[in-house]
Protein backbone atom coordinates (compact mmCIF):
# COMPACT_ATOMS: atom_id res chain seq x y z
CA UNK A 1 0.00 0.00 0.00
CA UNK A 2 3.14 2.61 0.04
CA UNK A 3 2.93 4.67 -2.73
CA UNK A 4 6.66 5.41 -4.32
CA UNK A 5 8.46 7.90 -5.77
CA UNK A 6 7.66 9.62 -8.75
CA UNK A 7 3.39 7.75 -9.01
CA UNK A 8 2.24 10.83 -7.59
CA UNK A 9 2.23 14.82 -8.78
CA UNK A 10 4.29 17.50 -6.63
CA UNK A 11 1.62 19.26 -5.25
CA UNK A 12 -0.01 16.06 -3.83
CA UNK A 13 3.31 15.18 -2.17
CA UNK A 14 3.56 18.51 -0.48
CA UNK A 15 -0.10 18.71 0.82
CA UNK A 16 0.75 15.21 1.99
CA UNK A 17 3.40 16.96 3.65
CA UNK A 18 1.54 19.45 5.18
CA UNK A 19 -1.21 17.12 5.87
CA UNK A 20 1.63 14.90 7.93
CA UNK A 21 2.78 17.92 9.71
CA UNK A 22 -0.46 19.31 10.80
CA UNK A 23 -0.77 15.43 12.61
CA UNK A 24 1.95 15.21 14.17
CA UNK A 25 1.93 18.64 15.96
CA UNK A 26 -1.59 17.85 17.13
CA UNK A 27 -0.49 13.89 18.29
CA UNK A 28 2.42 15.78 20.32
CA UNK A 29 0.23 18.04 21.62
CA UNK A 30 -2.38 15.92 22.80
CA UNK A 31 0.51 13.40 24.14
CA UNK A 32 2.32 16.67 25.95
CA UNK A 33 -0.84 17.29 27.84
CA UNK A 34 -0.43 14.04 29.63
CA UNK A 35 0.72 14.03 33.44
CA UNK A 36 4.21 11.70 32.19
CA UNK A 37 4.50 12.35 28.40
CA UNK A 38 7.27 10.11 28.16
CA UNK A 39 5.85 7.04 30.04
CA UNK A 40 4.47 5.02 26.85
CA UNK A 41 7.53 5.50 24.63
CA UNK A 42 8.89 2.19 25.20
CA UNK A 43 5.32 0.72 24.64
CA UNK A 44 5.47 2.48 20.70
CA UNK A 45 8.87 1.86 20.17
CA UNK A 46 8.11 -1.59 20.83
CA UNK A 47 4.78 -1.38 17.85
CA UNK A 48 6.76 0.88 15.49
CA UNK A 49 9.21 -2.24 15.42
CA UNK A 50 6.42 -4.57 14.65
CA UNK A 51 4.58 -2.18 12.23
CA UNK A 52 8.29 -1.80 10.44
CA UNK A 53 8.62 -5.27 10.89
CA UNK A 54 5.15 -6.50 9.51
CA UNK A 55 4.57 -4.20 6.65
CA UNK A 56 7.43 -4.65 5.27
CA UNK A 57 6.75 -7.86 4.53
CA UNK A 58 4.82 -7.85 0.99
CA UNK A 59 3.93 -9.32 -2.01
CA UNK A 60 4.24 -6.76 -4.83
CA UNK A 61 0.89 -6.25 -7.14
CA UNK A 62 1.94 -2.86 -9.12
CA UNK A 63 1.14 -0.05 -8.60
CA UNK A 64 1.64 -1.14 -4.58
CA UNK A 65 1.62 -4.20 -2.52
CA UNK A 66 -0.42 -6.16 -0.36
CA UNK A 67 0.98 -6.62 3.26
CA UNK A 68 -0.23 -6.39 6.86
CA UNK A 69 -0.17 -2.71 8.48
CA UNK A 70 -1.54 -2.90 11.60
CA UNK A 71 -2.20 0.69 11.73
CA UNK A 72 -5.51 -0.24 13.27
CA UNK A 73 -3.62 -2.29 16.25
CA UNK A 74 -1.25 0.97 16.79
CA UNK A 75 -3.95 3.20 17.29
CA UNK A 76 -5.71 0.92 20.12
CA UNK A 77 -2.82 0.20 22.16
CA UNK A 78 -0.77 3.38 21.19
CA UNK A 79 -3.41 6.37 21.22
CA UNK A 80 -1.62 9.75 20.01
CA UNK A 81 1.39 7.95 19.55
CA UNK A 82 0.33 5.90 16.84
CA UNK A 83 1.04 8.98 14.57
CA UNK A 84 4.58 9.59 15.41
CA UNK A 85 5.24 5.66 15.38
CA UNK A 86 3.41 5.39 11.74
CA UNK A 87 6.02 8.39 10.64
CA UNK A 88 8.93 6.90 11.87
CA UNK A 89 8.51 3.62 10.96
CA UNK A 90 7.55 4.79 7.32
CA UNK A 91 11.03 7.15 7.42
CA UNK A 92 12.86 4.18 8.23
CA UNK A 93 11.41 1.67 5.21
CA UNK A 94 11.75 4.20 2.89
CA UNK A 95 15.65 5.28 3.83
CA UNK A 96 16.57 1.48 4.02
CA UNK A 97 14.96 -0.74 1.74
CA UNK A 98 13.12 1.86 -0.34
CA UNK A 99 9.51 1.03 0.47
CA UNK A 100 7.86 3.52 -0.01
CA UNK A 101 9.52 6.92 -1.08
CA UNK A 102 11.01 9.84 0.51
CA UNK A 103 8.88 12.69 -1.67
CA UNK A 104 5.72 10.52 -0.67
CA UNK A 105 6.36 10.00 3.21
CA UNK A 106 3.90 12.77 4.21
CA UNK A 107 1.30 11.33 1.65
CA UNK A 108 2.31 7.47 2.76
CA UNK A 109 2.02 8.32 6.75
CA UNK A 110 -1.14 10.54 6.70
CA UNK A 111 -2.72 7.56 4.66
CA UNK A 112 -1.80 5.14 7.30
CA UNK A 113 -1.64 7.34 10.34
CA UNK A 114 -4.81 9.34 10.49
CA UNK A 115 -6.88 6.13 9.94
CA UNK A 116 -4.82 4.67 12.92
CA UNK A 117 -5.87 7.65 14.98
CA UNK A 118 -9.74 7.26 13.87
CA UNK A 119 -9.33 3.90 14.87
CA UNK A 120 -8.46 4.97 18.13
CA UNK A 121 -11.18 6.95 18.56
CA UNK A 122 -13.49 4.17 17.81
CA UNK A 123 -12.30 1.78 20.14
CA UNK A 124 -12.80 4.05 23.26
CA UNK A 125 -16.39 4.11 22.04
CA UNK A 126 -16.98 0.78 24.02
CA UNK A 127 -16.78 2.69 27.36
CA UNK A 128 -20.14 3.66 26.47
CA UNK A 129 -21.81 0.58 26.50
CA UNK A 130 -19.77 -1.46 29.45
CA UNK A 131 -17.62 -0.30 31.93
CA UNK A 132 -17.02 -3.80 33.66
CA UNK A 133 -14.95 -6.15 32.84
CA UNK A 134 -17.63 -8.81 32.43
CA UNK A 135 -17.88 -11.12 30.02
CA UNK A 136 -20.49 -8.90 28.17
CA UNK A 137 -18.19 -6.31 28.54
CA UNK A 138 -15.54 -8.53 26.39
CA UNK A 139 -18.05 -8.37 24.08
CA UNK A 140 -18.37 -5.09 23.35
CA UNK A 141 -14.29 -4.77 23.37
CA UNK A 142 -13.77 -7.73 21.11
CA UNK A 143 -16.32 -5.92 18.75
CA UNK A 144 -14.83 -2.89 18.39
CA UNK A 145 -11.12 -3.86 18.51
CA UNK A 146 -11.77 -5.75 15.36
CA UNK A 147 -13.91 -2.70 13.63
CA UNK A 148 -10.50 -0.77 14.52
CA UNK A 149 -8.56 -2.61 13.36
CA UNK A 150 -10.35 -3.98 10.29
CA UNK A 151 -11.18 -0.09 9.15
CA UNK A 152 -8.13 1.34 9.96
CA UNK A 153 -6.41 -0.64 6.79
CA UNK A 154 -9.95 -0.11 5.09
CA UNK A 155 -9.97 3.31 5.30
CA UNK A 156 -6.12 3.26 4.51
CA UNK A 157 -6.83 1.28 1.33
CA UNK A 158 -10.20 3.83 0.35
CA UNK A 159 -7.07 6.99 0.67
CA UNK A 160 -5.09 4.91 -1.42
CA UNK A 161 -7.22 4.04 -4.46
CA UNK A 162 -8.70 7.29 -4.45
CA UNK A 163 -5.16 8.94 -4.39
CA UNK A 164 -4.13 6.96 -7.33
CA UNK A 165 -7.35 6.80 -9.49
CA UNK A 166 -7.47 10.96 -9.27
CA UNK A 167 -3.77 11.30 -10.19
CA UNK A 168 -3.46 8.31 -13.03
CA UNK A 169 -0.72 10.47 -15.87
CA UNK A 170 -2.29 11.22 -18.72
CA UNK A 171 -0.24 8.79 -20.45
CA UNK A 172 -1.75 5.89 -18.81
CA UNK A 173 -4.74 3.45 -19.56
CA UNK A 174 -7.13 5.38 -16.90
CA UNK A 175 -9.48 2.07 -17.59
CA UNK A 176 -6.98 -0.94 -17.23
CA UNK A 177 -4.87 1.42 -14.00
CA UNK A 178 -8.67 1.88 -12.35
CA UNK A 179 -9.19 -2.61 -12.98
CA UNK A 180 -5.83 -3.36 -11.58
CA UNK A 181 -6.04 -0.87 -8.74
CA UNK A 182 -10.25 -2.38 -7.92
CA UNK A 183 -8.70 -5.44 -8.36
CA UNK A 184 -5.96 -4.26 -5.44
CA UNK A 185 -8.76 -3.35 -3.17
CA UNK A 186 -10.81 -6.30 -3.44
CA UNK A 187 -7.43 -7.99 -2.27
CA UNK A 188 -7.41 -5.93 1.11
CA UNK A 189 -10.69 -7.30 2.30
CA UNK A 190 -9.22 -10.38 3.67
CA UNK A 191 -6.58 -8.56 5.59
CA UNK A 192 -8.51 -6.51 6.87
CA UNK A 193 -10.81 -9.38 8.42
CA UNK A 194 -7.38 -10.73 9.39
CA UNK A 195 -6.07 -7.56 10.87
CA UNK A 196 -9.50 -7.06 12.90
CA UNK A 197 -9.38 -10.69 14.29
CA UNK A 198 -5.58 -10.51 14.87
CA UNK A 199 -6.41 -6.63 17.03
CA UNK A 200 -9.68 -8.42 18.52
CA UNK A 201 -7.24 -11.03 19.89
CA UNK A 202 -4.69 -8.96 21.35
CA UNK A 203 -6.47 -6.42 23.06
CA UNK A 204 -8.97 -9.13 25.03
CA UNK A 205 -5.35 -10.57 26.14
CA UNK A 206 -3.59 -7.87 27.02
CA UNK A 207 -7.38 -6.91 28.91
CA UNK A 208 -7.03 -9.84 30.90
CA UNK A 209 -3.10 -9.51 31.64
CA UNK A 210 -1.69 -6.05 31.56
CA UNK A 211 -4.42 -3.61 30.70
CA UNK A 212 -2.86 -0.90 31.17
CA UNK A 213 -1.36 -1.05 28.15
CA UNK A 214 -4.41 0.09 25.76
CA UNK A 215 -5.81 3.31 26.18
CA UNK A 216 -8.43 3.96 28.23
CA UNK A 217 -8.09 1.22 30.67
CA UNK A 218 -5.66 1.82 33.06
């Protein structure tokens, strides 16, 4: 799903830019506001590793590739910091194995990131149906861990195609680029079903051991 070098026009690269920058203030902002700001970094070092790790594990299907993101996961257990991991981990592919692109980084992290953030958002939403840690409760976690996971890469994958499909060259075949890159998205739907049971899974365990560790439920 990293779009390269050179697929998109300059002035989509710097609004992607922009785009990243205006995220990242407002991630560091919200994560200054906390009482210890610096108390989780170890906990998203620890996921940008595994986001690095696991998305840069693909299978190439031009114009992009199919691979696990987990940008979902980040923004469950990670919170604000899910934005900054995203980045870095994105800086880091591009600079060593060239997945991804340099000029595109903005565009590549606000594609991943701001879902991952949304996602986020959506999981806290199952304070307000259960508040105990019955097993109804588990429930209504297990639920929305997997829709945060499952539409964090969905909405990641809507960005992309639209991204693409708006800036085909002109000399391209708009209809065959527009088949291959449907044909791309109809790929993602099993990852994301993967990706929302894989998030589902982790969050009820690390509920039951440590859960502290996803936001919210310390």
């Amino acid at each position: 799903m990293h779009i390269p070098d050179g697929l998109l026009p300059a002035s989509v690269c710097i609004g992607g830019y922009a785009l990243t920058g205006g995220a990242t203030w407002y991630s560091l902002r919200q994560i200054n506001r906390r009482s210890n700001p610096t108390e989780d970094i170890p906990k998203a070092a620890l996921l940008t590793a595994a986001f690095f790790v696991a998305s840069s594990i693909h299978i190439p299907i031009p114009p992009a590739s199919v691979h696990l993101v987990l940008n979902g996961l980040l923004g469950v257990v990670l919170g604000y910091y899910a934005f900054p991991a995203i980045l870095i981990g994105l800086f880091f592919q591009a600079v060593m194995f060239g997945h991804g692109g340099l000029t595109t980084l903005g565009v590549n992290a606000a594609m991943m990131g701001i879902p991952a953030l949304l996602s986020s958002y959506l999981f806290c939403l199952h304070h307000h149906f259960h508040r105990t840690k019955t097993s109804q409760s588990n429930r209504w976690v297990i639920l929305f861990a997997f829709l945060a996971g499952a539409i964090g890469l969905g909405l990641s994958t809507l960005i992309f195609m639209s991204l693409i499909i708006t800036t085909i060259p002109s000399g391209f075949d708009a209809s065959t680029e527009q088949m291959a890159l449907y044909g791309l998205t109809i790929a993602h739907f099993p990852l994301m079903i993967l990706e929302g049971v894989f998030t589902a899974m982790l969050v009820l365990f690390l509920r039951k051991v440590k859960p502290e560790l996803l936001r919210g439920e310390s």
